[in-house]
N, C-alpha and C. Protein backbone atom coordinates (compact mmCIF):
# COMPACT_ATOMS: atom_id res chain seq x y z
N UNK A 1 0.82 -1.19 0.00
CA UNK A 1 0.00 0.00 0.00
C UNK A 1 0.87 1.27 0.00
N UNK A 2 1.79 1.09 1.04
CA UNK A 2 2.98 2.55 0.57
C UNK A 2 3.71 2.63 -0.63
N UNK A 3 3.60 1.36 -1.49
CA UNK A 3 4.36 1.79 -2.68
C UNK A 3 3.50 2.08 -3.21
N UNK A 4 2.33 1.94 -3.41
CA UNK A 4 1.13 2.32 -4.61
C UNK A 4 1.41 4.35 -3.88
N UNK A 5 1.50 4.27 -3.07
CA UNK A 5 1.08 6.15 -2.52
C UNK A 5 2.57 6.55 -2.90
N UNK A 6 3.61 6.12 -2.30
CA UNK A 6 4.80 6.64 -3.03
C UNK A 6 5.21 6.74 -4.81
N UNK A 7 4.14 5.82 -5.45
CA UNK A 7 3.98 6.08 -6.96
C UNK A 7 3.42 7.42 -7.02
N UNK A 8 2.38 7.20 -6.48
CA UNK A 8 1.21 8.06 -7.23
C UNK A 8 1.87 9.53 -6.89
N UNK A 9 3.00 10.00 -6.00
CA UNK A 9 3.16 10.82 -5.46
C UNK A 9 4.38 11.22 -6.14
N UNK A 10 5.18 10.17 -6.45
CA UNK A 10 5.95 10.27 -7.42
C UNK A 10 5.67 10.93 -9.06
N UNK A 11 4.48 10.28 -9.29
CA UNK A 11 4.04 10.57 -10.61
C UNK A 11 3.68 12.44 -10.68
N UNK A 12 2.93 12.62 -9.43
CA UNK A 12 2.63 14.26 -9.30
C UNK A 12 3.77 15.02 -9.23
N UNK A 13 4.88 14.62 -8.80
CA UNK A 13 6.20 15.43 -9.10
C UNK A 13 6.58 15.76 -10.51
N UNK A 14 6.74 14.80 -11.15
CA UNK A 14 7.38 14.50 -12.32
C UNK A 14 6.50 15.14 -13.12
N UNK A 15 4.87 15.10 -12.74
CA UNK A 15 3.83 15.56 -13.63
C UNK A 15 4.23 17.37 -13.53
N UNK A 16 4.26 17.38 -12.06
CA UNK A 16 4.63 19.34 -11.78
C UNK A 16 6.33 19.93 -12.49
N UNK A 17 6.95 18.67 -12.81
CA UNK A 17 8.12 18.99 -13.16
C UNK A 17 8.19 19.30 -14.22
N UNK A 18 7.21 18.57 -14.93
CA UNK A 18 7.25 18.41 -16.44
C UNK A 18 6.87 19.43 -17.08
N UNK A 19 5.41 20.11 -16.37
CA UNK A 19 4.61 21.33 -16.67
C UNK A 19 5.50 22.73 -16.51
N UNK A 20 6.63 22.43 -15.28
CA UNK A 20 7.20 23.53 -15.62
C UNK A 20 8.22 23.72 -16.66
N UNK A 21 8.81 22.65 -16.62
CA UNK A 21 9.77 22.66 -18.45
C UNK A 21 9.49 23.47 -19.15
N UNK A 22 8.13 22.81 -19.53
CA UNK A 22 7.18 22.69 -20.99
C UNK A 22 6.92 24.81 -20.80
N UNK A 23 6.69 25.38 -19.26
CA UNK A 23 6.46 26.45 -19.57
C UNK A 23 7.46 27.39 -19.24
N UNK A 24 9.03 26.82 -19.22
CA UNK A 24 9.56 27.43 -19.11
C UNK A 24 10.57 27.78 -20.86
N UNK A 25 10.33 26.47 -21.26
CA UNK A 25 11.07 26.52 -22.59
C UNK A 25 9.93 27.36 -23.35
N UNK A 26 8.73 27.25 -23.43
CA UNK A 26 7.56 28.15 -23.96
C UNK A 26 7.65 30.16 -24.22
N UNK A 27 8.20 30.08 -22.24
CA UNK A 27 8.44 31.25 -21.99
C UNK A 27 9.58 31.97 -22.85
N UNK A 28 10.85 30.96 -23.18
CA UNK A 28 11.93 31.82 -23.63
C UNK A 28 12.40 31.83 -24.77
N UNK A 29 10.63 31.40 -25.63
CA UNK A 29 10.43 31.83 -27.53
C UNK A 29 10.28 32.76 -27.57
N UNK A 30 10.79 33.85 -28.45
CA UNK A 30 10.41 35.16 -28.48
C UNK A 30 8.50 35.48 -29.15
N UNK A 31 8.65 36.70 -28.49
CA UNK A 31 7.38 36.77 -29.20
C UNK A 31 6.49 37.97 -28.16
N UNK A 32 5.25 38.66 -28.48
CA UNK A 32 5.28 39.69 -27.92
C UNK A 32 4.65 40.15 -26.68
N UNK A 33 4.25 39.18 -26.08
CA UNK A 33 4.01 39.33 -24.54
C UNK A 33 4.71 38.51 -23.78
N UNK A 34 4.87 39.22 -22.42
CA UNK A 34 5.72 39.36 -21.38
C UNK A 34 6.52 37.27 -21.30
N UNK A 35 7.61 37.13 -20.91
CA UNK A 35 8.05 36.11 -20.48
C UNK A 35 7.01 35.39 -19.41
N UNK A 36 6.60 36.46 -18.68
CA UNK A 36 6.15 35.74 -17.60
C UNK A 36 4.68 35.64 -17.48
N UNK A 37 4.07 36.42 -18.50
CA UNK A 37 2.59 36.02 -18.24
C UNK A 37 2.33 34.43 -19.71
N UNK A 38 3.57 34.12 -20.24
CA UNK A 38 3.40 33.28 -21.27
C UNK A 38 4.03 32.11 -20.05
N UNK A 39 4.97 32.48 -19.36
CA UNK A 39 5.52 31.20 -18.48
C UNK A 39 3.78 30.66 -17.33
N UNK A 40 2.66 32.20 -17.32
CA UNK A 40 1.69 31.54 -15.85
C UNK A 40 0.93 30.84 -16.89
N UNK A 41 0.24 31.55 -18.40
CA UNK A 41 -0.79 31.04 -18.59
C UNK A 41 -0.36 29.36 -19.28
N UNK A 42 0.94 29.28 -19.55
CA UNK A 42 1.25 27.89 -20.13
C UNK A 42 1.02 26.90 -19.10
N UNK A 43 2.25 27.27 -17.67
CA UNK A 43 1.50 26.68 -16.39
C UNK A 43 0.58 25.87 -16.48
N UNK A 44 -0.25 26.85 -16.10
CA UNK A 44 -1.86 26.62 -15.73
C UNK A 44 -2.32 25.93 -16.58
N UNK A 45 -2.68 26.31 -18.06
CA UNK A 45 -3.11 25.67 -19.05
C UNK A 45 -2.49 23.62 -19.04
N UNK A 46 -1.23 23.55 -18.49
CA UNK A 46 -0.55 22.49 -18.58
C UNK A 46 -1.39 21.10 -17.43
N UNK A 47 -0.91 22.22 -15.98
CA UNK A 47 -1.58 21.83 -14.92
C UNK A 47 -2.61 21.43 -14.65
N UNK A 48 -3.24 22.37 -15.15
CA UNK A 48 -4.88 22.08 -14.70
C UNK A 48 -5.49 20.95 -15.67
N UNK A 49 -4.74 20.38 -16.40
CA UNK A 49 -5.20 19.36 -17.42
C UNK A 49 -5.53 17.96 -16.78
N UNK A 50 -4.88 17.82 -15.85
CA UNK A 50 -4.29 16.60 -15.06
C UNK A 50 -6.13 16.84 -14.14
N UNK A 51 -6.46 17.67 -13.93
CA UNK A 51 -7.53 17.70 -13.08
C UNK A 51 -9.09 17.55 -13.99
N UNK A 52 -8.43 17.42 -15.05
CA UNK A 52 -9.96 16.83 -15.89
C UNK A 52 -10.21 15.70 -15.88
N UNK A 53 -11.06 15.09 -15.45
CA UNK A 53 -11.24 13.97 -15.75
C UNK A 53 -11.28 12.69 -16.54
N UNK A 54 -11.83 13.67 -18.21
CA UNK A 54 -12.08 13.26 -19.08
C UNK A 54 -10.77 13.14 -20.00
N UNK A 55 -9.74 13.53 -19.49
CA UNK A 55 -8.87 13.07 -19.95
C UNK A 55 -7.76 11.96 -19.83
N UNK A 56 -8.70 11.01 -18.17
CA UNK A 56 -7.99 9.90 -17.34
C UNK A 56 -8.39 9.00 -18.64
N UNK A 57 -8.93 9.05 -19.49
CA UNK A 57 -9.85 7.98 -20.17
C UNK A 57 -8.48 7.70 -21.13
């Protein structure tokens, strides 16, 4: 039972790790709004994916 929770806990790291990569390499394409409101809304957009449901399928 602790390895199934040390997965799943594992997996949310790697999942938060990943999202920030993805919006940090995003952030440092040029282009004409701010670094950092392209680094929150990629974030979020990344993050909050994991909390849909319809995408466990």
């Amino acid at each position: 039972m602790a390895d199934v929770i040390l997965l799943i806990l594992l997996v949310c790291v790697l999942y938060f790790l990943l999202c920030l990569l993805i919006a940090f390499v995003r952030a440092m394409l040029p282009g004409k709004r701010s670094r950092r409101s392209r680094f929150k809304d990629t974030f979020w957009t990344f993050f909050l994916e994991i909390l849909n449901p319809l995408n466990w399928f």
